[in-house]
C-alpha atoms as a PDB file:
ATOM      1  CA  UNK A   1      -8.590   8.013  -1.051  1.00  0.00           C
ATOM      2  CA  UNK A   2      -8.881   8.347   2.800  1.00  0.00           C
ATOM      3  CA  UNK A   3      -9.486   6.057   5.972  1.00  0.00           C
ATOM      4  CA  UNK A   4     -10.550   6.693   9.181  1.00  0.00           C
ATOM      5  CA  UNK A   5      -8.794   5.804  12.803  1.00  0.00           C
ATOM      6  CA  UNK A   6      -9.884   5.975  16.158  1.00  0.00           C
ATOM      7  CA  UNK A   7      -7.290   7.608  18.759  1.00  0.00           C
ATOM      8  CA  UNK A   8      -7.316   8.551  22.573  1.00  0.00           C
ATOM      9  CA  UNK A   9      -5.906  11.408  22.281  1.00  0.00           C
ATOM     10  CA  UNK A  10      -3.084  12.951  24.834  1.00  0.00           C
ATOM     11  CA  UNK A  11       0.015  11.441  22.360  1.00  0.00           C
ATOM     12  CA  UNK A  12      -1.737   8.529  20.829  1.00  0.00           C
ATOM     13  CA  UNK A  13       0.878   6.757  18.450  1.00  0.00           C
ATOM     14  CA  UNK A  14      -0.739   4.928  15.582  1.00  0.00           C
ATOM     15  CA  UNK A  15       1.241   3.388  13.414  1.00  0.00           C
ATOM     16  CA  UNK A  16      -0.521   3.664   9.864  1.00  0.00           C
ATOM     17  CA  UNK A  17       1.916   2.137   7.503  1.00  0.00           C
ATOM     18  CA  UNK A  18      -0.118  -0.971   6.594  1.00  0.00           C
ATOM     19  CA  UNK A  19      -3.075   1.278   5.703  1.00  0.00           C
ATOM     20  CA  UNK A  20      -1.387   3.717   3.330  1.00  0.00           C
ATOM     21  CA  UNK A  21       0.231   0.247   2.165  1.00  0.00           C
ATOM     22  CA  UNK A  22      -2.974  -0.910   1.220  1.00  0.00           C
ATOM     23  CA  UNK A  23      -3.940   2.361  -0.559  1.00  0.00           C
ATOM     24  CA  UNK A  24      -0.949   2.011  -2.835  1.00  0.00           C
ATOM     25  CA  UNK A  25      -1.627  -1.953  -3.243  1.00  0.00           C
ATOM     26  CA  UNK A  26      -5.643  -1.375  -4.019  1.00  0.00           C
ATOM     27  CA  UNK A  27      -4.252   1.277  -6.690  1.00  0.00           C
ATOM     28  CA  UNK A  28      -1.670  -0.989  -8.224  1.00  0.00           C
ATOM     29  CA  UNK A  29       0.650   2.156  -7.806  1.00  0.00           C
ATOM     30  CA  UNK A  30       4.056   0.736  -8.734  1.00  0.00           C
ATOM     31  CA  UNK A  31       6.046   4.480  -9.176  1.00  0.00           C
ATOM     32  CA  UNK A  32       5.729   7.893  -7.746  1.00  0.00           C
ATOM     33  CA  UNK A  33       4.634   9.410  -4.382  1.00  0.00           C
ATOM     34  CA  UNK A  34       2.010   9.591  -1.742  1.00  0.00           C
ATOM     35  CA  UNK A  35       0.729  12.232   0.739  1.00  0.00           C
ATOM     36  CA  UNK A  36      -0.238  10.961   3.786  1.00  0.00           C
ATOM     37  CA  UNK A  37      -2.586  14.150   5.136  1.00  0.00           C
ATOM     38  CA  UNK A  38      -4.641  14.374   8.702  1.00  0.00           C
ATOM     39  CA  UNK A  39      -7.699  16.542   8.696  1.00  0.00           C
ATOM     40  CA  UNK A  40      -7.509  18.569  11.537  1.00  0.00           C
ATOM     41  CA  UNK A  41      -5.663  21.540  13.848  1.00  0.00           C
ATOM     42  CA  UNK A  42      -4.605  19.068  16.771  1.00  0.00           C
ATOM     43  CA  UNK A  43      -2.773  16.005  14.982  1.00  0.00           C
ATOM     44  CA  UNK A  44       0.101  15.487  12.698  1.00  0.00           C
ATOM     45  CA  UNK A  45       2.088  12.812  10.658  1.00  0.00           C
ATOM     46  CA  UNK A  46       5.541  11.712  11.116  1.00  0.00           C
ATOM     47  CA  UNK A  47       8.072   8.805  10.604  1.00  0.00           C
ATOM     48  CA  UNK A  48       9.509   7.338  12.730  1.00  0.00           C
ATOM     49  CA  UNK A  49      10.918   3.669  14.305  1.00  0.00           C
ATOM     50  CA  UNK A  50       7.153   2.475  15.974  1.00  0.00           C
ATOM     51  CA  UNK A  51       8.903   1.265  19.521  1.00  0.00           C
ATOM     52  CA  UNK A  52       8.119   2.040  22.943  1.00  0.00           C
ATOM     53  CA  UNK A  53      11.138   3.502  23.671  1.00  0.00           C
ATOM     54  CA  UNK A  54      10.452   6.159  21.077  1.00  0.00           C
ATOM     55  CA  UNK A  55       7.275   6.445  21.501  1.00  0.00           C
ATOM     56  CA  UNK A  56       7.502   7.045  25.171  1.00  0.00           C
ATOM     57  CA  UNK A  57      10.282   9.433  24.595  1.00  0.00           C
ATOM     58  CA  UNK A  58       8.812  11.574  21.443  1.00  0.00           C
ATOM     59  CA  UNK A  59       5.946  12.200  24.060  1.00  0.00           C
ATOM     60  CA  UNK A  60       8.259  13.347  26.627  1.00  0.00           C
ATOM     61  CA  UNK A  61       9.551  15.695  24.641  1.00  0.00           C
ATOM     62  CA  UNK A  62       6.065  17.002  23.418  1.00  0.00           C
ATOM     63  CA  UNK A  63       5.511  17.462  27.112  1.00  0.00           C
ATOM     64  CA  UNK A  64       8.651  19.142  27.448  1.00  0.00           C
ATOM     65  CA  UNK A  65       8.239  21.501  24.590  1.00  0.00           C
ATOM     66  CA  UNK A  66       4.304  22.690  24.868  1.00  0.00           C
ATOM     67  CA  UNK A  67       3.019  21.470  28.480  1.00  0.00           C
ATOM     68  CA  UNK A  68      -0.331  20.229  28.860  1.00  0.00           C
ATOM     69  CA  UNK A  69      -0.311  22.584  32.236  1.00  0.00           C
ATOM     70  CA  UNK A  70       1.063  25.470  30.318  1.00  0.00           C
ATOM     71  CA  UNK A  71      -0.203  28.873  29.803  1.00  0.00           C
ATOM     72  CA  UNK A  72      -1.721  29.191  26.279  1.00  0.00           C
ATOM     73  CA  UNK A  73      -3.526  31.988  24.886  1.00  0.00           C
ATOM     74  CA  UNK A  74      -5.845  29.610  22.691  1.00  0.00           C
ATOM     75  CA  UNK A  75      -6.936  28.472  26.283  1.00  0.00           C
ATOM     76  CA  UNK A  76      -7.716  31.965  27.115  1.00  0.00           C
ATOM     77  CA  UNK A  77     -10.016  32.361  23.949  1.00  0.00           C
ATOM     78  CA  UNK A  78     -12.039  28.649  23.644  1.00  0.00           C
ATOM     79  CA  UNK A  79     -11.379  27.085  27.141  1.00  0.00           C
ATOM     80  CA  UNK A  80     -11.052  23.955  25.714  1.00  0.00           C
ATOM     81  CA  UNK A  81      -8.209  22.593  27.451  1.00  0.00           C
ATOM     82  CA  UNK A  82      -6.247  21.959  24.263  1.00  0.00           C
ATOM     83  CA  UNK A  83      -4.294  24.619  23.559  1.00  0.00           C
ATOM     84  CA  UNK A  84      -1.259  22.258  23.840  1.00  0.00           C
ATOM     85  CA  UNK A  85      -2.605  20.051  21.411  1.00  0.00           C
ATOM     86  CA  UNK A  86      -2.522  22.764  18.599  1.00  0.00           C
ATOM     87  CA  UNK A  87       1.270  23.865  19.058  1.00  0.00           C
ATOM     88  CA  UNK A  88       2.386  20.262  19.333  1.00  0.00           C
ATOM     89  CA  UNK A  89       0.946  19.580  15.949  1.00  0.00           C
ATOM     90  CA  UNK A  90       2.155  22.759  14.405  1.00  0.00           C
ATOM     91  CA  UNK A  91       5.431  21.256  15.130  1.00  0.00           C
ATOM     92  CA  UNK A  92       4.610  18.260  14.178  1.00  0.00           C
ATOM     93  CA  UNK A  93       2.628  19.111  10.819  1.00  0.00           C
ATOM     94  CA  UNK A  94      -0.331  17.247   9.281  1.00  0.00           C
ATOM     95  CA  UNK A  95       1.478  15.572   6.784  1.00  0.00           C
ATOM     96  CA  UNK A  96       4.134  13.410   4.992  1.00  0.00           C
ATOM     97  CA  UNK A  97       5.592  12.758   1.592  1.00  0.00           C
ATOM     98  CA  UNK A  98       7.179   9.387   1.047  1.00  0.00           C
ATOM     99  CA  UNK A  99       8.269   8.076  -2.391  1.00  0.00           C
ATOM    100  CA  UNK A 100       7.292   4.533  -3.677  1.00  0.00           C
ATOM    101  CA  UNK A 101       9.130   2.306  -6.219  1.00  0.00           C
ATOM    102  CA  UNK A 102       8.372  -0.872  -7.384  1.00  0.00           C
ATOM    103  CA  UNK A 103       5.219  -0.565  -5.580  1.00  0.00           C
ATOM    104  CA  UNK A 104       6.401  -0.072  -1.977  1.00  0.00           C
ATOM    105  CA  UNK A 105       6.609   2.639   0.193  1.00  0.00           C
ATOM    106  CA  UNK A 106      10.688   3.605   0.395  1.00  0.00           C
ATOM    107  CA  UNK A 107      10.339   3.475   4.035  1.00  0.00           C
ATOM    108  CA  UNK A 108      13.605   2.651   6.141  1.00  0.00           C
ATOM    109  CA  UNK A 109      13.909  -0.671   7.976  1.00  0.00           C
ATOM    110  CA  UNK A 110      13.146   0.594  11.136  1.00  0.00           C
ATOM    111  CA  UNK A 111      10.670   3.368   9.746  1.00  0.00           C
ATOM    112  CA  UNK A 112       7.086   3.423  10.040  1.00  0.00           C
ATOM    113  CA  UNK A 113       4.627   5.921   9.229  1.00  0.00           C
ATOM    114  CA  UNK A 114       2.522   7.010  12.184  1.00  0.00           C
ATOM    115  CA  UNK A 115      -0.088   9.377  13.155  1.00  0.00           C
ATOM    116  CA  UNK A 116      -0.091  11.354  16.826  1.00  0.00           C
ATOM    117  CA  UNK A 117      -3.180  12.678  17.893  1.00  0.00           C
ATOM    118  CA  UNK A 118      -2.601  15.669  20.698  1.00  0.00           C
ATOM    119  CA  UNK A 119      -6.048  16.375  21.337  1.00  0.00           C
ATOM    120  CA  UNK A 120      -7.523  16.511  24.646  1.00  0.00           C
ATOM    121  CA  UNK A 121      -9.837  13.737  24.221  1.00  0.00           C
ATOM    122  CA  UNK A 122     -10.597  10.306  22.094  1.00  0.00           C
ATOM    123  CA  UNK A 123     -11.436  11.401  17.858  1.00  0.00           C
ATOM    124  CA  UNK A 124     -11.948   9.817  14.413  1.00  0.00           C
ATOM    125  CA  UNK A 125      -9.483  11.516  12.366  1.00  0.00           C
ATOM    126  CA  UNK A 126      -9.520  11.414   8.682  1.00  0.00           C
ATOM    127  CA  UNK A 127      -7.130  10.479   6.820  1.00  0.00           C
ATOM    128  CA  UNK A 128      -6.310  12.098   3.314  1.00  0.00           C
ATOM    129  CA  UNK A 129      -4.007   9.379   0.829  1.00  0.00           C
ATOM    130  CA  UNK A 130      -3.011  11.211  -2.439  1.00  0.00           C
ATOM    131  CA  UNK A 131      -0.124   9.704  -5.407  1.00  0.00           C
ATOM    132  CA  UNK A 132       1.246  11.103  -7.362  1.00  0.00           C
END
């Protein structure tokens, strides 16, 4: 299964949760696991509480650790401006393994799952839902 979203780009926050929640209700999963997967080299997929406070400070510290100013060699090869975008993801990483029982995602109460597109500009990333 997969489904598409539209992002800005420079530290978009999505939150995601009620699609993947969908995938597992239009599957009738009721017990197992699910990969939540973004195609791509400048994104990634985390959980975390979906609240403006964090949000604002999970991209501070994104700017903190790879600057969107900085020096990158990726820069030096493509010139595409995003060579920030591709270390913040590594960190990051694409993807995110969350059980389910009794057909719900065993998400904490203040946990969503969210997707944070780094790239330099607006993209449709795909998104990749396997159980298991």
């Amino acid at each position: 299964m997969s489904f598409t979203i539209k992002t800005k780009g420079f530290c978009d926050v999505i939150n995601i949760t009620e699609k993947v929640e969908a995938v597992i209700k239009k599957n009738n999963i009721k017990e197992g696991a699910i990969l939540i997967f973004v195609l791509g080299s400048t994104a990634g997929i985390c959980a975390i509480e979906y609240e403006e406070g964090v949000i604002k400070d999970l991209k501070n510290v994104f700017e903190k650790i790879a600057p969107q100013d900085g020096k990158y060699n990726h820069e030096e090869a493509w010139h595409d401006g995003n060579g920030f975008s591709h270390i913040r993801a590594g960190l990051l990483k694409p993807s995110l393994t969350v059980p389910i029982e009794s057909a719900k995602l065993l998400l904490g109460k203040w946990q969503q799952i969210v997707l944070v597109d780094f790239d330099n500009k607006p993209r449709e990333r795909k998104i990749i839902v396997k159980m298991f």
